[in-house]
PDB file of N, CA and C in Angstrom:
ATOM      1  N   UNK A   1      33.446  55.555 -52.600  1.00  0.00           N
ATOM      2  CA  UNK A   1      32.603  54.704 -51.784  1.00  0.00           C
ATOM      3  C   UNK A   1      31.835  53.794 -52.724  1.00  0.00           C
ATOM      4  N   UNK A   2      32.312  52.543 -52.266  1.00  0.00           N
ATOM      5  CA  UNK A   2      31.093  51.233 -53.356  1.00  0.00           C
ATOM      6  C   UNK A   2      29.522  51.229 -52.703  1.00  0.00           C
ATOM      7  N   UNK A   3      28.536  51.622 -53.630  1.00  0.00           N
ATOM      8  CA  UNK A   3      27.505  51.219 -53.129  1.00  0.00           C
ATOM      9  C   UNK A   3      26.871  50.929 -54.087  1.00  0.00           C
ATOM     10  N   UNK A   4      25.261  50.536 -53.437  1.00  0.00           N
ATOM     11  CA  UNK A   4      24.219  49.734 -54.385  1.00  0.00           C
ATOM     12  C   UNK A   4      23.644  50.722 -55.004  1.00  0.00           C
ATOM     13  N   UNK A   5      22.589  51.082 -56.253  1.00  0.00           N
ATOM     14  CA  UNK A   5      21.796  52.016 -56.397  1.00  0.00           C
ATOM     15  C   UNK A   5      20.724  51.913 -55.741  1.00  0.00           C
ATOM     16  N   UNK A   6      20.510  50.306 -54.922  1.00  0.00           N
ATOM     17  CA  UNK A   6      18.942  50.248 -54.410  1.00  0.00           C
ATOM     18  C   UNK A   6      19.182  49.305 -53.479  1.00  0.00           C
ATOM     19  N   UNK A   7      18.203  49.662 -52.026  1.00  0.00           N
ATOM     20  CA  UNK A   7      18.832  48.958 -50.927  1.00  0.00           C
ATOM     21  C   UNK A   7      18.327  47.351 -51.091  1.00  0.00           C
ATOM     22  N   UNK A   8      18.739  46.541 -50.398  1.00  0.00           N
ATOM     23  CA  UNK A   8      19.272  45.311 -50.323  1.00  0.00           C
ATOM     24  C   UNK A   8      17.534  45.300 -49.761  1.00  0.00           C
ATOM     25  N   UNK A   9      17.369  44.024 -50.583  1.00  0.00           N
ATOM     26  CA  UNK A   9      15.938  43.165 -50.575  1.00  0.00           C
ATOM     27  C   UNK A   9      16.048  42.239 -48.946  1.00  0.00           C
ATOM     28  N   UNK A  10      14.692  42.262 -48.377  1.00  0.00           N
ATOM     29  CA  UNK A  10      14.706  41.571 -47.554  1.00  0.00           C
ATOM     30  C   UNK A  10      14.652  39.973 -47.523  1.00  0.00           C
ATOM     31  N   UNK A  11      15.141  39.542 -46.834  1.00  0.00           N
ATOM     32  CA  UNK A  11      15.884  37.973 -46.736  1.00  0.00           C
ATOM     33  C   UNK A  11      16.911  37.679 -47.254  1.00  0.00           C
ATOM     34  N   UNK A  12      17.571  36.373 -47.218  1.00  0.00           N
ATOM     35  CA  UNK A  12      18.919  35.630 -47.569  1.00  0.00           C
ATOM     36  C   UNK A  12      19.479  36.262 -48.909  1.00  0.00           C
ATOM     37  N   UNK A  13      20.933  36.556 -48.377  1.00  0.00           N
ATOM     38  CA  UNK A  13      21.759  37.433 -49.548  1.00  0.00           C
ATOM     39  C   UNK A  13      23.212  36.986 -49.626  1.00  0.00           C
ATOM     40  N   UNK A  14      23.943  36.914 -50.463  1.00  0.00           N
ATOM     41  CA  UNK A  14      24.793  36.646 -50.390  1.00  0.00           C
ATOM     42  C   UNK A  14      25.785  37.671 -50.346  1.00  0.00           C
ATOM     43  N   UNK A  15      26.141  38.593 -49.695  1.00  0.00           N
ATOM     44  CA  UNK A  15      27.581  39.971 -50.207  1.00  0.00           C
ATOM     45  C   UNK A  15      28.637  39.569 -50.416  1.00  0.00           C
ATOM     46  N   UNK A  16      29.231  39.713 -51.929  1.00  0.00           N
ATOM     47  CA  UNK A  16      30.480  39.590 -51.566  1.00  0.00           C
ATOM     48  C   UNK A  16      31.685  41.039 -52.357  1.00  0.00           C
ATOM     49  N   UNK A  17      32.308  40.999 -51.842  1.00  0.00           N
ATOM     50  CA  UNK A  17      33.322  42.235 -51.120  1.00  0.00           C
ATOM     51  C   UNK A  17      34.641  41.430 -51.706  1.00  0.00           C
ATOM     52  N   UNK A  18      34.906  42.216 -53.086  1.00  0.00           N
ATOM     53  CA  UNK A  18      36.931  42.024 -53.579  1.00  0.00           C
ATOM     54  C   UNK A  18      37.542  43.451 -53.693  1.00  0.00           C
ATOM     55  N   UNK A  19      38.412  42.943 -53.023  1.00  0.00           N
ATOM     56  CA  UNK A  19      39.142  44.207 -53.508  1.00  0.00           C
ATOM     57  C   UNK A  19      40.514  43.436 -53.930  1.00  0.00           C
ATOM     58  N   UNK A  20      40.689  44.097 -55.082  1.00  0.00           N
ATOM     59  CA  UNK A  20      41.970  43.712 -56.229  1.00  0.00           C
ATOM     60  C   UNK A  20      43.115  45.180 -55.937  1.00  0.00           C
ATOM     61  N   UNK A  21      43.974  44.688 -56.258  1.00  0.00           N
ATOM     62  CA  UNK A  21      45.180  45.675 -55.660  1.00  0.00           C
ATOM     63  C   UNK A  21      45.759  45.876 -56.747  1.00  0.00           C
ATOM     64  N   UNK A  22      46.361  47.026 -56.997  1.00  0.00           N
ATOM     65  CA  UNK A  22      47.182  47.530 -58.442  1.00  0.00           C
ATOM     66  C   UNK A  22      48.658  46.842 -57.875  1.00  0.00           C
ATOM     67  N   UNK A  23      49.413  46.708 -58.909  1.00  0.00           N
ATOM     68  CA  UNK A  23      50.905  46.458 -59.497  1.00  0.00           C
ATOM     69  C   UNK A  23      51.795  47.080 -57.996  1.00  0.00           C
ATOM     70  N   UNK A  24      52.310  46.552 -57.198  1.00  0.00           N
ATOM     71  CA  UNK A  24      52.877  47.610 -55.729  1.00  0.00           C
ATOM     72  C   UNK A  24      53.437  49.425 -56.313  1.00  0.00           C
ATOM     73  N   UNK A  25      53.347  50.041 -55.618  1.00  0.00           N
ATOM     74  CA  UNK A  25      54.060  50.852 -55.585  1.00  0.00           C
ATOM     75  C   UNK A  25      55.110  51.184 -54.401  1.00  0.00           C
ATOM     76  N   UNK A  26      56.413  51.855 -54.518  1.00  0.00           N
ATOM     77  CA  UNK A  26      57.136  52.392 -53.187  1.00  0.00           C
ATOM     78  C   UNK A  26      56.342  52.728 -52.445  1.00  0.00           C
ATOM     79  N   UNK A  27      56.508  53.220 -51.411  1.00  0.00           N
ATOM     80  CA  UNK A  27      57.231  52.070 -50.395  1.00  0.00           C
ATOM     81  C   UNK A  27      56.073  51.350 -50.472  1.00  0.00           C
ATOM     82  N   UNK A  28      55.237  51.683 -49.594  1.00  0.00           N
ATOM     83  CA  UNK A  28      54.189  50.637 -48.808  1.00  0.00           C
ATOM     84  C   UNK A  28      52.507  50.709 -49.626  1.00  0.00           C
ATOM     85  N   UNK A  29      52.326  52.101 -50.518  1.00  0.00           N
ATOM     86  CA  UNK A  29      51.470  52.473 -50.898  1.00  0.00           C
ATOM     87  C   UNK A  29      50.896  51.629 -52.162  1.00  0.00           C
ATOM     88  N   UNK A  30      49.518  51.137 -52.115  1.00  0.00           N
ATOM     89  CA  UNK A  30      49.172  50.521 -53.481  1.00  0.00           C
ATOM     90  C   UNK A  30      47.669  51.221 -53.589  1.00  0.00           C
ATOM     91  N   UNK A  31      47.309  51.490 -55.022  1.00  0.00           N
ATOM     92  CA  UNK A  31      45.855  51.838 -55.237  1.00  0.00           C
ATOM     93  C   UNK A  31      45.149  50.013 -55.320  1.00  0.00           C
ATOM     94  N   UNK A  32      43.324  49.869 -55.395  1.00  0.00           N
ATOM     95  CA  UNK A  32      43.120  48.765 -55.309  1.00  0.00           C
ATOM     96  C   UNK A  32      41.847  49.252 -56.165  1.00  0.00           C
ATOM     97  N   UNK A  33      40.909  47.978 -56.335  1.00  0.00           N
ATOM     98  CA  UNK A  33      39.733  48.111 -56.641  1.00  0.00           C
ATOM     99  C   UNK A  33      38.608  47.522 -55.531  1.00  0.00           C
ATOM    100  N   UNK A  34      37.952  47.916 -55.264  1.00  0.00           N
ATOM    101  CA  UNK A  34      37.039  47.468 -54.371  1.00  0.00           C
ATOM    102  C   UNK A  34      35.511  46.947 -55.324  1.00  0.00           C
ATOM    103  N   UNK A  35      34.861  45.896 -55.347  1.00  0.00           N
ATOM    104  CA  UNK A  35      33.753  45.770 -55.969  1.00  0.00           C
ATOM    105  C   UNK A  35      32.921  44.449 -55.068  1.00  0.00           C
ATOM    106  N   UNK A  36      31.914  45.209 -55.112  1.00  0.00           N
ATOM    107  CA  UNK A  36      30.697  44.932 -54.365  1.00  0.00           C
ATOM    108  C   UNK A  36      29.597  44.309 -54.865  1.00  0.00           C
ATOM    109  N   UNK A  37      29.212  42.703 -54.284  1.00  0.00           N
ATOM    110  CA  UNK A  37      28.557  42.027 -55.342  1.00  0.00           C
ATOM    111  C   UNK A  37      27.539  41.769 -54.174  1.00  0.00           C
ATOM    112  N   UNK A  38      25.790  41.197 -54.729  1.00  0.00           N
ATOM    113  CA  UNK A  38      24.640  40.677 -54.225  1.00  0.00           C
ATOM    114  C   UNK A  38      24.505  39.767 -54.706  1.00  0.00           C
ATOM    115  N   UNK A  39      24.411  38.779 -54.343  1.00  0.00           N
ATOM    116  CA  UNK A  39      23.688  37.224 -54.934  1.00  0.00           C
ATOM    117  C   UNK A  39      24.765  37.194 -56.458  1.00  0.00           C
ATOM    118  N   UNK A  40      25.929  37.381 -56.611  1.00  0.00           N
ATOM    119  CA  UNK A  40      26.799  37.262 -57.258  1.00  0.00           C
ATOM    120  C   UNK A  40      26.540  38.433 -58.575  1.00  0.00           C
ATOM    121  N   UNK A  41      25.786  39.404 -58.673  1.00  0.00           N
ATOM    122  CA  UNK A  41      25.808  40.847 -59.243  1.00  0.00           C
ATOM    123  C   UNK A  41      26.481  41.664 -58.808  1.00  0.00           C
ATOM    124  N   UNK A  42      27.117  42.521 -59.338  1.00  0.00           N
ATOM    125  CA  UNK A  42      27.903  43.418 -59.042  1.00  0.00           C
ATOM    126  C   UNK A  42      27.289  44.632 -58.985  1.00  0.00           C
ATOM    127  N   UNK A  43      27.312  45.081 -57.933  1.00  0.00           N
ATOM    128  CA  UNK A  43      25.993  46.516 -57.423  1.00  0.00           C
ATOM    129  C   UNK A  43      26.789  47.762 -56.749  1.00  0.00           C
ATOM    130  N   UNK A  44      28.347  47.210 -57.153  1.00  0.00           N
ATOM    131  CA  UNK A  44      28.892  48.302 -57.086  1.00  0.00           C
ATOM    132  C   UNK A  44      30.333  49.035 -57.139  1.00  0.00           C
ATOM    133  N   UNK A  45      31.105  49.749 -57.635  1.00  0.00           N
ATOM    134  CA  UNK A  45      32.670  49.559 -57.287  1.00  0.00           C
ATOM    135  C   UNK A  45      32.929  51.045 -57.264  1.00  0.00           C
ATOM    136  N   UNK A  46      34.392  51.081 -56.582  1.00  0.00           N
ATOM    137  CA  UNK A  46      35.294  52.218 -56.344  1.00  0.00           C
ATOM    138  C   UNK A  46      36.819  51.850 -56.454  1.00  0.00           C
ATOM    139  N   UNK A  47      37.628  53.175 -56.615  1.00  0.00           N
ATOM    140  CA  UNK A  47      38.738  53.128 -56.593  1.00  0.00           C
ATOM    141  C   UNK A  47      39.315  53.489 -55.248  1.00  0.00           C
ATOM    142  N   UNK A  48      40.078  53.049 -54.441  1.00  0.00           N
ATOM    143  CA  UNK A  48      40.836  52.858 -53.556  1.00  0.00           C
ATOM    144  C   UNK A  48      42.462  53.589 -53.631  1.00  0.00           C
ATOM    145  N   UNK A  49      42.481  54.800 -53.739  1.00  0.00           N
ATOM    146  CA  UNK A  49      43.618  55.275 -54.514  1.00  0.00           C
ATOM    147  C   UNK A  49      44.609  55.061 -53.617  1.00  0.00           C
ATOM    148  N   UNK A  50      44.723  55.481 -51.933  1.00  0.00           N
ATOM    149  CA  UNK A  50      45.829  54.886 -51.100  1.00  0.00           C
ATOM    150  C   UNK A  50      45.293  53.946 -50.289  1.00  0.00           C
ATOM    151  N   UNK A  51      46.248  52.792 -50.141  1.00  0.00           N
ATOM    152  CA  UNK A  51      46.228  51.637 -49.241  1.00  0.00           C
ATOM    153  C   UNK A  51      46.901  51.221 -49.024  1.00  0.00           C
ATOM    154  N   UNK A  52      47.218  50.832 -47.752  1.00  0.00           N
ATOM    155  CA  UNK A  52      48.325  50.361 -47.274  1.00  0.00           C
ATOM    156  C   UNK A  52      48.619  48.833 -47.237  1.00  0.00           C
ATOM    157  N   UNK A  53      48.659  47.462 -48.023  1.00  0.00           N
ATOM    158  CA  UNK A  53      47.980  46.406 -47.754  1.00  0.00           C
ATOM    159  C   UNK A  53      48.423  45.581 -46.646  1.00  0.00           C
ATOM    160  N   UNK A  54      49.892  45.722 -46.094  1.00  0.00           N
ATOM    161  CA  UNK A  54      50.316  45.418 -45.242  1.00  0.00           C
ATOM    162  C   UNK A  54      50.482  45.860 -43.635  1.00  0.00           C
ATOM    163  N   UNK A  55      50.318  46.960 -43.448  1.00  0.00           N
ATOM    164  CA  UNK A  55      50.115  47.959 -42.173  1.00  0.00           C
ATOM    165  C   UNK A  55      48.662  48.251 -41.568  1.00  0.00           C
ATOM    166  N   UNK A  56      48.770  47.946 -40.694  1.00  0.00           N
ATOM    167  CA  UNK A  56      47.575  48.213 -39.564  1.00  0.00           C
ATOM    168  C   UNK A  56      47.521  48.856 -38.435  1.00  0.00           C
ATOM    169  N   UNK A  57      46.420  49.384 -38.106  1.00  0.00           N
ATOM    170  CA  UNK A  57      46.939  50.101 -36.503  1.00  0.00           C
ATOM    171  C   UNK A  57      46.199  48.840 -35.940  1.00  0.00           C
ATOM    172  N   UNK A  58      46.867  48.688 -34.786  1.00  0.00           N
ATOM    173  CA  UNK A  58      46.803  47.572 -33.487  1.00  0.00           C
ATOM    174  C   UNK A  58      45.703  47.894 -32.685  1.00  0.00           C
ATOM    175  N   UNK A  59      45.252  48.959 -32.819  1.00  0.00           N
ATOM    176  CA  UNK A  59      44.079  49.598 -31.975  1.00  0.00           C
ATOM    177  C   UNK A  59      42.731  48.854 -32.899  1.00  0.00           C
ATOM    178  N   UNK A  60      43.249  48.711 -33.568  1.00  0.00           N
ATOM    179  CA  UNK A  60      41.670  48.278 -35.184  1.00  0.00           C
ATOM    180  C   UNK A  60      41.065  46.935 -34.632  1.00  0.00           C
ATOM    181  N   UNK A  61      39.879  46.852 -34.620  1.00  0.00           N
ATOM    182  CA  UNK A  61      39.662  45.515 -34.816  1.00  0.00           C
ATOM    183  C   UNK A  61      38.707  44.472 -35.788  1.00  0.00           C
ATOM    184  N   UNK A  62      38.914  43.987 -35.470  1.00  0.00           N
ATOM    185  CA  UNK A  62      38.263  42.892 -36.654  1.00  0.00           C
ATOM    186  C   UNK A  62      37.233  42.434 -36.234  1.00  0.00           C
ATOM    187  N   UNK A  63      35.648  43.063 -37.480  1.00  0.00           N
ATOM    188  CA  UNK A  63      34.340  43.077 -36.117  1.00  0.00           C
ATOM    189  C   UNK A  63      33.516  42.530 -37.473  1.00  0.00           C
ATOM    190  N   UNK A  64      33.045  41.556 -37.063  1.00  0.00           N
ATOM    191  CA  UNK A  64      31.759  41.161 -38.140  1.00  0.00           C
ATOM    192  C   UNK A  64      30.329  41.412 -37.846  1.00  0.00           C
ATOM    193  N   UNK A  65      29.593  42.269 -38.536  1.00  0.00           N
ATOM    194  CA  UNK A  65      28.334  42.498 -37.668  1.00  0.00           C
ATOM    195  C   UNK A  65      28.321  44.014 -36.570  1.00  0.00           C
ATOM    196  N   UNK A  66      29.235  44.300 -36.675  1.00  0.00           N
ATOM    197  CA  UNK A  66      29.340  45.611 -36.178  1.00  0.00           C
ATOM    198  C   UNK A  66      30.876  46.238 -36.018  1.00  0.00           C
ATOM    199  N   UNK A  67      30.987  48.035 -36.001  1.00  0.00           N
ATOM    200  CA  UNK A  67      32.382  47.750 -36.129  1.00  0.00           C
ATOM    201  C   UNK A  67      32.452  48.524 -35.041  1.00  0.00           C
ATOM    202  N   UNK A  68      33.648  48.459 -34.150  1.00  0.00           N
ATOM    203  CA  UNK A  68      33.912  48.811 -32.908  1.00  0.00           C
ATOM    204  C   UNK A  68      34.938  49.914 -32.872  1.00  0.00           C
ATOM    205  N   UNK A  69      35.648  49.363 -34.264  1.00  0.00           N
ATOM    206  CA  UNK A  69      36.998  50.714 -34.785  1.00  0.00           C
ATOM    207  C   UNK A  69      36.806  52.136 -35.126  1.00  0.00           C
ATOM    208  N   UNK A  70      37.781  52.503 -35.702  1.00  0.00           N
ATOM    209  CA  UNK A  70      37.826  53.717 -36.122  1.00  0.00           C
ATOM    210  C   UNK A  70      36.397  53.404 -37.742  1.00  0.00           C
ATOM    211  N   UNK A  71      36.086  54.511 -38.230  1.00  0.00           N
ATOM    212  CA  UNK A  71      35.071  54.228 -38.830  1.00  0.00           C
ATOM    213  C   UNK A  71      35.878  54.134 -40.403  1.00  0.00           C
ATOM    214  N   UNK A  72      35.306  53.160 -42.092  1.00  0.00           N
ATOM    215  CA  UNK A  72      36.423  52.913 -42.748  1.00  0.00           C
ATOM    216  C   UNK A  72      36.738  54.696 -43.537  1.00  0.00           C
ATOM    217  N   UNK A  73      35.495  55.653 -43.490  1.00  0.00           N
ATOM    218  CA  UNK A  73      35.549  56.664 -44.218  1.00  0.00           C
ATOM    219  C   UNK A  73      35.087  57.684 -43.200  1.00  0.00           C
ATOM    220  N   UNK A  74      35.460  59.249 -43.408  1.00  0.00           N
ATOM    221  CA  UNK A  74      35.191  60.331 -42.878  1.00  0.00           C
ATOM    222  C   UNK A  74      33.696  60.196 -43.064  1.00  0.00           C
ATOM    223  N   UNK A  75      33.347  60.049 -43.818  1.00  0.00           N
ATOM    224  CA  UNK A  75      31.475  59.667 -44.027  1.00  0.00           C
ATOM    225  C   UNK A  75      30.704  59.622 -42.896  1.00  0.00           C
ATOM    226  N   UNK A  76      31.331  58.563 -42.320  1.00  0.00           N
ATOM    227  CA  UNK A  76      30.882  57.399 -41.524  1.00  0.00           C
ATOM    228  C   UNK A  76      31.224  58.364 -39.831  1.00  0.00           C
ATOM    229  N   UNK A  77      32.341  59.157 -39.315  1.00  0.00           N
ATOM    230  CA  UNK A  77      32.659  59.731 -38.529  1.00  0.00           C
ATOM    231  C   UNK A  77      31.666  60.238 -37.598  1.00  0.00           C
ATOM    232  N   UNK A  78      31.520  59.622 -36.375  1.00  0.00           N
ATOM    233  CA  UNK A  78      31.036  59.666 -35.531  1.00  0.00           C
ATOM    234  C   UNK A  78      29.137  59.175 -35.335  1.00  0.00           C
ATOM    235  N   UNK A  79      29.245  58.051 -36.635  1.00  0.00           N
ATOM    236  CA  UNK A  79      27.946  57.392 -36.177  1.00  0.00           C
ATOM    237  C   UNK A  79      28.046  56.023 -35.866  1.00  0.00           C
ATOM    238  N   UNK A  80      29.057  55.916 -35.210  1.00  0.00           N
ATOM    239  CA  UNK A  80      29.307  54.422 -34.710  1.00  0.00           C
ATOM    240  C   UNK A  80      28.877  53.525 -33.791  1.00  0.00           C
ATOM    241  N   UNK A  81      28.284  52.216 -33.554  1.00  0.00           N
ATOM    242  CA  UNK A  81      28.988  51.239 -33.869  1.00  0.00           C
ATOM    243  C   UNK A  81      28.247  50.638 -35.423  1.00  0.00           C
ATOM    244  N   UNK A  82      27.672  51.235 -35.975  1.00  0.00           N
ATOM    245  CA  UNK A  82      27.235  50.664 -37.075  1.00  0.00           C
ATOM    246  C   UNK A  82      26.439  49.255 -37.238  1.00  0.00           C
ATOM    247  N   UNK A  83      25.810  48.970 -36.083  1.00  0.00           N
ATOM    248  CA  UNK A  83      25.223  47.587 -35.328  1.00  0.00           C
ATOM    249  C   UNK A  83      24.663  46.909 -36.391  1.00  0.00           C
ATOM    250  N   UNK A  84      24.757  45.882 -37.021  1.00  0.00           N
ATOM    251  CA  UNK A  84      23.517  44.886 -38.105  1.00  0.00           C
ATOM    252  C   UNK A  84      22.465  44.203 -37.211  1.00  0.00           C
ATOM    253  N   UNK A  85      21.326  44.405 -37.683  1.00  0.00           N
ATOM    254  CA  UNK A  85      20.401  44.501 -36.960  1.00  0.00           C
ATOM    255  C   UNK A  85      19.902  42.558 -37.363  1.00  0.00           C
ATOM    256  N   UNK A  86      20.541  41.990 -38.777  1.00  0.00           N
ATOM    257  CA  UNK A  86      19.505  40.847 -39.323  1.00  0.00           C
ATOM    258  C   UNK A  86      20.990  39.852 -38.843  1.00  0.00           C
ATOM    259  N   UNK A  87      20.798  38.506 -39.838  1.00  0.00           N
ATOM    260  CA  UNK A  87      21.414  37.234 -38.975  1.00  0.00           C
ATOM    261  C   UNK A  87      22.224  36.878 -40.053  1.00  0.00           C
ATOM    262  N   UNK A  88      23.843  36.812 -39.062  1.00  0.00           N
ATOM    263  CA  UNK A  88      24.962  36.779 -40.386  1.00  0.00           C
ATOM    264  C   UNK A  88      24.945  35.231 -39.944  1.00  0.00           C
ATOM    265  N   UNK A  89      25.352  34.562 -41.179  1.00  0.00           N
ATOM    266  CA  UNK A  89      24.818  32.850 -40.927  1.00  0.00           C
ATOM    267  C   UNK A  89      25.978  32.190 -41.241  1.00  0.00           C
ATOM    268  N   UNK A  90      26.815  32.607 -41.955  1.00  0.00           N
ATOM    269  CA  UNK A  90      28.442  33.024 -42.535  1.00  0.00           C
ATOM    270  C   UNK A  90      28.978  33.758 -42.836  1.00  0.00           C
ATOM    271  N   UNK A  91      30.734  33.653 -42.760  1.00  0.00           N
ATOM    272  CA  UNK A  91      31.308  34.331 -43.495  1.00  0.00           C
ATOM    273  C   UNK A  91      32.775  33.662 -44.234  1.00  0.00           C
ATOM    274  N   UNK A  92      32.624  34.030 -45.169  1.00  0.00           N
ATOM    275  CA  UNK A  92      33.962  33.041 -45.776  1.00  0.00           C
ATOM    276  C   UNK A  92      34.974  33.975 -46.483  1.00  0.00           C
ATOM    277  N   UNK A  93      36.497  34.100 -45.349  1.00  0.00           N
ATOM    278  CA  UNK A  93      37.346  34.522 -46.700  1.00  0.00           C
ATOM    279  C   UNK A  93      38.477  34.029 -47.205  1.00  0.00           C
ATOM    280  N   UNK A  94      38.656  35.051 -48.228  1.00  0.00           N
ATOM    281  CA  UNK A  94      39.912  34.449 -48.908  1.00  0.00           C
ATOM    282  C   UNK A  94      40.679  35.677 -49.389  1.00  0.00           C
ATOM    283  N   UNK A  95      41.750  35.306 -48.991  1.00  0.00           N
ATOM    284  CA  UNK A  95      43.655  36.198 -49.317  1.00  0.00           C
ATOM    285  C   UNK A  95      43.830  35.502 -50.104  1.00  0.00           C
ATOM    286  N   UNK A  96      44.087  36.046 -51.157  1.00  0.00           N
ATOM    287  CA  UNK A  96      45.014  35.272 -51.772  1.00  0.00           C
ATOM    288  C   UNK A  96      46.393  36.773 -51.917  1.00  0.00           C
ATOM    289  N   UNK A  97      47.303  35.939 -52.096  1.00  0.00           N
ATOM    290  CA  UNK A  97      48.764  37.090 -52.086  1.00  0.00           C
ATOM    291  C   UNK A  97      48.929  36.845 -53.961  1.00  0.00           C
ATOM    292  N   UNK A  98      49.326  38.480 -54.090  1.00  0.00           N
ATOM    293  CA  UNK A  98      49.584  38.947 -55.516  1.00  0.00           C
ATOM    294  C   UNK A  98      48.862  39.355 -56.732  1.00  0.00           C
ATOM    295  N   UNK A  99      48.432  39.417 -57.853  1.00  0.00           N
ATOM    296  CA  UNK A  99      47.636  40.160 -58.499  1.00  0.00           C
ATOM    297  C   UNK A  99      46.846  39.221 -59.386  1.00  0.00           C
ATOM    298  N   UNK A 100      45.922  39.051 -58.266  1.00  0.00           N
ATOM    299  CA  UNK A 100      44.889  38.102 -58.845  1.00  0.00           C
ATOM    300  C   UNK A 100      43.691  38.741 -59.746  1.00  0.00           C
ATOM    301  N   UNK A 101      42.917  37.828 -60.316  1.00  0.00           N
ATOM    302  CA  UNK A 101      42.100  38.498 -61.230  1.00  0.00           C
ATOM    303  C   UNK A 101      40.394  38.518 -60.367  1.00  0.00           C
ATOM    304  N   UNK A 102      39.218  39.516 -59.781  1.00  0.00           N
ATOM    305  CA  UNK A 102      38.949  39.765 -59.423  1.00  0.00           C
ATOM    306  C   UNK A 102      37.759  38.839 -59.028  1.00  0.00           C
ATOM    307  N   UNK A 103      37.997  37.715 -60.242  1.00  0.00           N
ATOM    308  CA  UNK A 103      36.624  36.871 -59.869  1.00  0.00           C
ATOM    309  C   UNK A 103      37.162  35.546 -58.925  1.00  0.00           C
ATOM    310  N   UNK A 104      36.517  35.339 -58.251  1.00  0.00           N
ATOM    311  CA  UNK A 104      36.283  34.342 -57.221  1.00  0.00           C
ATOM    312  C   UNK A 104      36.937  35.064 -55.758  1.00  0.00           C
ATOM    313  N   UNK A 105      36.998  35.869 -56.141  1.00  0.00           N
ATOM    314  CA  UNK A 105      37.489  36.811 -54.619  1.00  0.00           C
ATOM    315  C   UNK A 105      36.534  37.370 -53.587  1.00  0.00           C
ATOM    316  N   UNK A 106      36.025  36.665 -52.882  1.00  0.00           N
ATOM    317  CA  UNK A 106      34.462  37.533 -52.301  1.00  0.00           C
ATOM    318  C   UNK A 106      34.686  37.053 -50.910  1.00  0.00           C
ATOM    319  N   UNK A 107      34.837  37.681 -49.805  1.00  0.00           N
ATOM    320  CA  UNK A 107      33.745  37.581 -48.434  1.00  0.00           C
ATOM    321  C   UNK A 107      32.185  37.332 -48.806  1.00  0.00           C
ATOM    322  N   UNK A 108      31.990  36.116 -48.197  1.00  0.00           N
ATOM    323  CA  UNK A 108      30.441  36.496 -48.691  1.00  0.00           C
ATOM    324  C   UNK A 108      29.791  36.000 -46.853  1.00  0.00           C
ATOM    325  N   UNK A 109      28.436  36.970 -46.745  1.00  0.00           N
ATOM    326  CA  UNK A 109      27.917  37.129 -45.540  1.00  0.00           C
ATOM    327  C   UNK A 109      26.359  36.485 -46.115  1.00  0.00           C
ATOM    328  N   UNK A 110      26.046  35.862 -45.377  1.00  0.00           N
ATOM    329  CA  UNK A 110      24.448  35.346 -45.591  1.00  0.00           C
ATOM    330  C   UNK A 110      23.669  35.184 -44.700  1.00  0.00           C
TER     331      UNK A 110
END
C-alpha cells in the first residue's frame, strides 16, 4: 500500500499517482510500481506484484471522488463508498503504452 507518512495539508494539492509496469510476463500477469506524489514530492511507493494491465471486471467502475466498486485492497473491505469530502477541480490522465520511465506519468487531482 503507497502512502504518505503525514496527512495531506489543508488546501490546493496537486496528487499525482504512476504506476510503471515491469517487462510483461505470460500470460496476462505483470508486477508494476505504483508511486505517489504531493505538489510533485514523492510521499510514497509500493510494489504491485500481480496485475493484470489489460483485464477488467465490467462490474468496476470508474469513480472520481468516490468509489462505488469493489474496494482496490482487502484493507479497505467493507468501508465503502470512500466519499471525498473537499473539491476535485481536475483531473488529468495519461496512458501511455509500454515501458516508460516513471517521470511525467501522474493523474493529478487539485
Amino acid at each position: 500500500k503507497a502512502k504518505s507518512a503525514s496527512p495531506l495539508a489543508p488546501g490546493a494539492a496537486t496528487i499525482g499517482v504512476a504506476l510503471i509496469y515491469d517487462a510483461p510476463a505470460p500470460p496476462a500477469i505483470q508486477a508494476a510500481t505504483l508511486t505517489l506524489s504531493v505538489d510533485g514530492e514523492v510521499v510514497g511507493t509500493a510494489r504491485v506484484e500481480l496485475s493484470c494491465k489489460t483485464m477488467f471486471d465490467t462490474s468496476e467502475t470508474f469513480d472520481v471522488g468516490v468509489d462505488l466498486g469493489s474496494p482496490v485492497s482487502l484493507h479497505y473491505d467493507g468501508r465503502s463508498p470512500f466519499g471525498f469530502s473537499g473539491s476535485i477541480k481536475s483531473l488529468n490522465i495519461k496512458y501511455v503504452d509500454g515501458l516508460p520511465s516513471a517521470e511525467g506519468l501522474t493523474a493529478h487531482v487539485v
